[in-house]
Protein backbone atom coordinates (compact mmCIF):
# COMPACT_ATOMS: atom_id res chain seq x y z
CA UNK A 1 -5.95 -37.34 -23.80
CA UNK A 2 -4.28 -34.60 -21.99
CA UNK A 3 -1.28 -35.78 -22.60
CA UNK A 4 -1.51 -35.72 -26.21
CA UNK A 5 -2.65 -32.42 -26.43
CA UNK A 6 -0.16 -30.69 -24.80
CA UNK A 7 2.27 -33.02 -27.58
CA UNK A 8 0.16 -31.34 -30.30
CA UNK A 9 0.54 -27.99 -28.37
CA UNK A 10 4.19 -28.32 -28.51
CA UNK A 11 4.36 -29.58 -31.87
CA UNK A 12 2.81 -25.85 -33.24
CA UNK A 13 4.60 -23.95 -31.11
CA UNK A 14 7.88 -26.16 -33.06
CA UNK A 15 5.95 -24.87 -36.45
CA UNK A 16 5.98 -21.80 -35.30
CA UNK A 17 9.18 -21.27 -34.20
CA UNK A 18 10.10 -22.23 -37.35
CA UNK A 19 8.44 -19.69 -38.82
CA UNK A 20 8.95 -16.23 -37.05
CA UNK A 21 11.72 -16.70 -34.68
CA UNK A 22 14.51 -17.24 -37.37
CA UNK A 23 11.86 -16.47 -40.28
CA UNK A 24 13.57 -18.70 -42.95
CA UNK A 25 11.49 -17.96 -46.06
CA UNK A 26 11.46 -13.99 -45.56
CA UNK A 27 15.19 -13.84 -44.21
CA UNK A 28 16.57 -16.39 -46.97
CA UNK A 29 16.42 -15.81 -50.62
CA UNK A 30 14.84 -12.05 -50.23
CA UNK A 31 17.63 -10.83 -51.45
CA UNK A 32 20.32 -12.67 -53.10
CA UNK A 33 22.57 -10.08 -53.06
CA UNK A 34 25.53 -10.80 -50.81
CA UNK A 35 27.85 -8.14 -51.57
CA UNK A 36 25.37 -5.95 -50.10
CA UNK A 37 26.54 -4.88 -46.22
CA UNK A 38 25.38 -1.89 -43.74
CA UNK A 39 27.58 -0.50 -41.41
CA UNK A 40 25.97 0.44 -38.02
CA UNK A 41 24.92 3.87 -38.14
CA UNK A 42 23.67 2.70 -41.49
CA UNK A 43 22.03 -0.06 -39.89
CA UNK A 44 20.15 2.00 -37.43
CA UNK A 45 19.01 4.89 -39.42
CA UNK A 46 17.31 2.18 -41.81
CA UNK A 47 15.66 0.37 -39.29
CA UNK A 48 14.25 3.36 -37.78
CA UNK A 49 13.09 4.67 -40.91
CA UNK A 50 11.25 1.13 -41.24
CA UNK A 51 10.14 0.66 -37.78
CA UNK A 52 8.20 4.04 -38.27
CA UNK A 53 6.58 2.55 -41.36
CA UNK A 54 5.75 -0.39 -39.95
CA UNK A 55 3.74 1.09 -36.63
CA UNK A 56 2.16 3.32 -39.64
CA UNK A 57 1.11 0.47 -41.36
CA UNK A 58 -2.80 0.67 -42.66
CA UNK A 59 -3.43 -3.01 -43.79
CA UNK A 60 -2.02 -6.42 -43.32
CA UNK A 61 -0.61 -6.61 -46.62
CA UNK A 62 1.83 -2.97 -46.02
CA UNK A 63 2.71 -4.74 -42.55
CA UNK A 64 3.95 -7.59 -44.71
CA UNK A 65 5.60 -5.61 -47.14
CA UNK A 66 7.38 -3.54 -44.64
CA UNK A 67 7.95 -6.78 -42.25
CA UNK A 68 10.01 -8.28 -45.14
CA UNK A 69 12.01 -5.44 -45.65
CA UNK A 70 13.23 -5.17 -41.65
CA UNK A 71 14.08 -8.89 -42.69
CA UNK A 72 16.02 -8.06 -45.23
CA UNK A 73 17.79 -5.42 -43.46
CA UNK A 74 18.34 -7.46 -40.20
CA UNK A 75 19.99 -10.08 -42.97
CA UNK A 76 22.35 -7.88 -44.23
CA UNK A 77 25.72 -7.84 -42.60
CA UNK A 78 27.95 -5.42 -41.39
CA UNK A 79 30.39 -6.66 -44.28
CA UNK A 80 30.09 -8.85 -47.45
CA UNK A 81 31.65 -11.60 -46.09
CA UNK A 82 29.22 -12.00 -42.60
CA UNK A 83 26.26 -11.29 -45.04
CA UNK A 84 27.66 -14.68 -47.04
CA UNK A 85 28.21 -16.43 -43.78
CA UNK A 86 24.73 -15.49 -42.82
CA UNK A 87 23.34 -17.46 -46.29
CA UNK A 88 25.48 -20.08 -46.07
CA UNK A 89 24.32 -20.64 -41.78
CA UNK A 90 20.42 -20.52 -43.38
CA UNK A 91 21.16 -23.15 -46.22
CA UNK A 92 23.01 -25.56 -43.56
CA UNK A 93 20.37 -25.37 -41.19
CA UNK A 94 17.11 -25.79 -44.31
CA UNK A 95 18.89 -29.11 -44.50
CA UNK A 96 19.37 -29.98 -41.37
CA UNK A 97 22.59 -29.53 -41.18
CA UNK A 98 22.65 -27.92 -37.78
CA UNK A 99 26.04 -28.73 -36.88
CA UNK A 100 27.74 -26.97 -39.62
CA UNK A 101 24.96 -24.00 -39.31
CA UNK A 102 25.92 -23.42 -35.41
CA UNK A 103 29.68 -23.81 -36.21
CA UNK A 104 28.75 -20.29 -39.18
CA UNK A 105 27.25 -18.60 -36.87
CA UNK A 106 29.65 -19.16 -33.85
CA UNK A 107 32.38 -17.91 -36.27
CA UNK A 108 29.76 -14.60 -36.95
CA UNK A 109 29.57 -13.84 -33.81
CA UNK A 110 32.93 -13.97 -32.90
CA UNK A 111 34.17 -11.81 -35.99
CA UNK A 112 30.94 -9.75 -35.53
CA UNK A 113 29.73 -9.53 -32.03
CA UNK A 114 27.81 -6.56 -32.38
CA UNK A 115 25.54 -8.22 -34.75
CA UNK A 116 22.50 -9.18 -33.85
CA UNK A 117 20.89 -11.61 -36.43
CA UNK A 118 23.52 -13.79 -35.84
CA UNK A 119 22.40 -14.09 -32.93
CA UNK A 120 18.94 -14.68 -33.25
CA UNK A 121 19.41 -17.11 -36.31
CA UNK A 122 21.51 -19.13 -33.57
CA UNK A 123 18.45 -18.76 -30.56
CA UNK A 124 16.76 -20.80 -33.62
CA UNK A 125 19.09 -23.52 -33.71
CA UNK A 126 19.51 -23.49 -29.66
CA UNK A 127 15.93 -23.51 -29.78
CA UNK A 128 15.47 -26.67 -32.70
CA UNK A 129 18.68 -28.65 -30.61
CA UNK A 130 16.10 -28.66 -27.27
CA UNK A 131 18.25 -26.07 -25.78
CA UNK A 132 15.87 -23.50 -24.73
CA UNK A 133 17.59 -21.51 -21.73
CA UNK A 134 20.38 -21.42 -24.44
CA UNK A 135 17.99 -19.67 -27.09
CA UNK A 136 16.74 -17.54 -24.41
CA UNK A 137 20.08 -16.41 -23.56
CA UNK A 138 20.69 -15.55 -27.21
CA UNK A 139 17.59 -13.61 -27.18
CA UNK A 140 18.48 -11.84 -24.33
CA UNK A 141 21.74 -10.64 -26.22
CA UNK A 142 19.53 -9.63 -29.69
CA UNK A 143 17.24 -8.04 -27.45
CA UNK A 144 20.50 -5.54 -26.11
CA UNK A 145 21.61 -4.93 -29.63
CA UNK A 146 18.48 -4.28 -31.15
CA UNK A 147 15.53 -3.02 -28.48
CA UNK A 148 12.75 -3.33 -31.66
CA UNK A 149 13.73 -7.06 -32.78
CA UNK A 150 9.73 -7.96 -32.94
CA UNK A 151 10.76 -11.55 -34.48
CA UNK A 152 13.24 -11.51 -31.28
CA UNK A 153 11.05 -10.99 -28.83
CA UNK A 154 8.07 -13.71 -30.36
CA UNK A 155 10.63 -16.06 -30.18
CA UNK A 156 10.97 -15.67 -26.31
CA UNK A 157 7.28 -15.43 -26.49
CA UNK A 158 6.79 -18.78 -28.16
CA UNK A 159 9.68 -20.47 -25.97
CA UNK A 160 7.53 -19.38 -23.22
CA UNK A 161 4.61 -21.22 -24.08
CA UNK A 162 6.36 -24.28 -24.60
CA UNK A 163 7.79 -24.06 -21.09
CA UNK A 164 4.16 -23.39 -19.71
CA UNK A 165 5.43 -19.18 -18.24
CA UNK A 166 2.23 -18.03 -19.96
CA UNK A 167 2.32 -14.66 -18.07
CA UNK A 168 5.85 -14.02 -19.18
CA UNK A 169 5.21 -15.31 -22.83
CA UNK A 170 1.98 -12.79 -22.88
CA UNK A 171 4.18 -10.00 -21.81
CA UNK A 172 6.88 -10.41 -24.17
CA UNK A 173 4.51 -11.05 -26.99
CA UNK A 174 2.79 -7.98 -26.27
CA UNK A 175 6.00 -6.26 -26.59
CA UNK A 176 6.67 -7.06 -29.91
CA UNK A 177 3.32 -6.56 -31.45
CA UNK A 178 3.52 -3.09 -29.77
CA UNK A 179 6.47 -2.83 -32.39
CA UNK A 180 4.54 -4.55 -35.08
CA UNK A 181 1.06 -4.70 -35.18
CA UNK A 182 0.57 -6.77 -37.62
CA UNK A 183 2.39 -9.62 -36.22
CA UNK A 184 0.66 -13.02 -36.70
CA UNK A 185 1.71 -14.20 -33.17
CA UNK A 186 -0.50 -11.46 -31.83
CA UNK A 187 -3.63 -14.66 -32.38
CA UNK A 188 -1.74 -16.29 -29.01
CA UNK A 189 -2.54 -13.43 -27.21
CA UNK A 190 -5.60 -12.81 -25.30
CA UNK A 191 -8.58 -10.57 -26.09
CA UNK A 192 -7.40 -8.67 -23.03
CA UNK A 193 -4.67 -8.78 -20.12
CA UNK A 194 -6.86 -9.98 -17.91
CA UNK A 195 -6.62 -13.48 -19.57
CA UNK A 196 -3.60 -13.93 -18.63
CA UNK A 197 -2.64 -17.01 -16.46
CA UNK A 198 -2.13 -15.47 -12.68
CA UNK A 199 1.51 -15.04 -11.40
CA UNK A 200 2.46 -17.99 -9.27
CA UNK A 201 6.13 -19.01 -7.50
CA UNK A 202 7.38 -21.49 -9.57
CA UNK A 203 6.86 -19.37 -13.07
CA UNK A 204 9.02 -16.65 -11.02
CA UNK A 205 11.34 -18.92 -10.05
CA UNK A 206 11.65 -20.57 -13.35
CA UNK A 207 12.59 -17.12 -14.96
CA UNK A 208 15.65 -16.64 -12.45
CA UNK A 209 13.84 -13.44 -10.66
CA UNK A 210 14.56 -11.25 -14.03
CA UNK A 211 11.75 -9.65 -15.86
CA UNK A 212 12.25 -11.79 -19.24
């Protein structure tokens, strides 16, 4: 009985995955406009104007409204072409094409290293493949180009979980909802800190002694 509920527990953490670490059905189709690029002082000066809005948020449906707009601005790419590449790596991957997806967003990355959606959407993949350290290392890398990458830092949240670090995955998902607070991971968390699994050596050791 255990057994299987820890297969159902890993199963939604899968779903949810899906959902908010690469964010398909916000990211995708939001805004069909390809030609559209930011450089990154453009970039930065939009997000910041958004991530202001977002912690100002008064109701879950402006948190959503804003929330898809930082989508659609992490999307867009620092030139027509990458922002292409990015749609094309998203329409591979909706079909399960996660070969020709990876071998996009490898080719992103190495034109654009800076960018760091193309990273994240390729933590997804890592993270859909069974490769979690791999996903986590991608994280690690969106996490250095953009500090207030919420959807980022849920994603290392939910991989986590499905490794059994609760106290890390707590930590990092109370990072990002401190950046969005209307985050629908922030039901994982509990009521208070204090419901948090205790520390132990193996969780430490398992994260490498670094403070994911």
């Amino acid at each position: 009985m255990a057994r299987a509920g820890n297969l159902l527990f890993s199963l939604a953490l899968t779903l949810l995955a899906l959902l908010f670490l690469s964010n398909p059905s916000r990211a995708a189709g939001m805004d069909d406009d390809t030609s559209r690029h930011l450089s990154a002082s453009e970039r930065r000066t939009e997000l910041s104007r958004l991530y202001d809005e977002l912690k100002g948020a008064r109701s879950e449906t402006e948190g959503r409204r804003i929330e898809n707009l930082i989508w659609q601005a992490w999307m867009v790419g620092p030139t027509a072409e990458i922002s292409q590449m990015m749609q094309e790596a998203l329409t591979a991957r909706r079909v399960a094409d996660y070969d020709k997806a990876t071998a996009i967003l490898d080719d992103v990355i190495a034109r654009a290293p800076d960018y760091a959606e193309a990273w994240n959407q390729r933590a997804t993949l890592r993270f859909l493949e069974g490769d979690l350290d791999g996903s986590l290392e991608d994280i690690d890398r969106v996490m250095e180009l953009e500090p207030k990458h919420f959807a980022a830092l849920s994603g290392r949240g939910l991989i986590l979980l499905h490794q059994g670090r609760t106290r890390l995955a707590h930590k990092a998902l109370r990072e990002a909802v401190a950046i969005n607070p209307w985050l629908k991971e922030r039901a994982l968390l509990p009521a208070t800190p204090d419901g948090d699994a205790p520390a132990d050596e193996e969780e430490e050791d398992a994260a490498g002694g670094r403070d994911i």
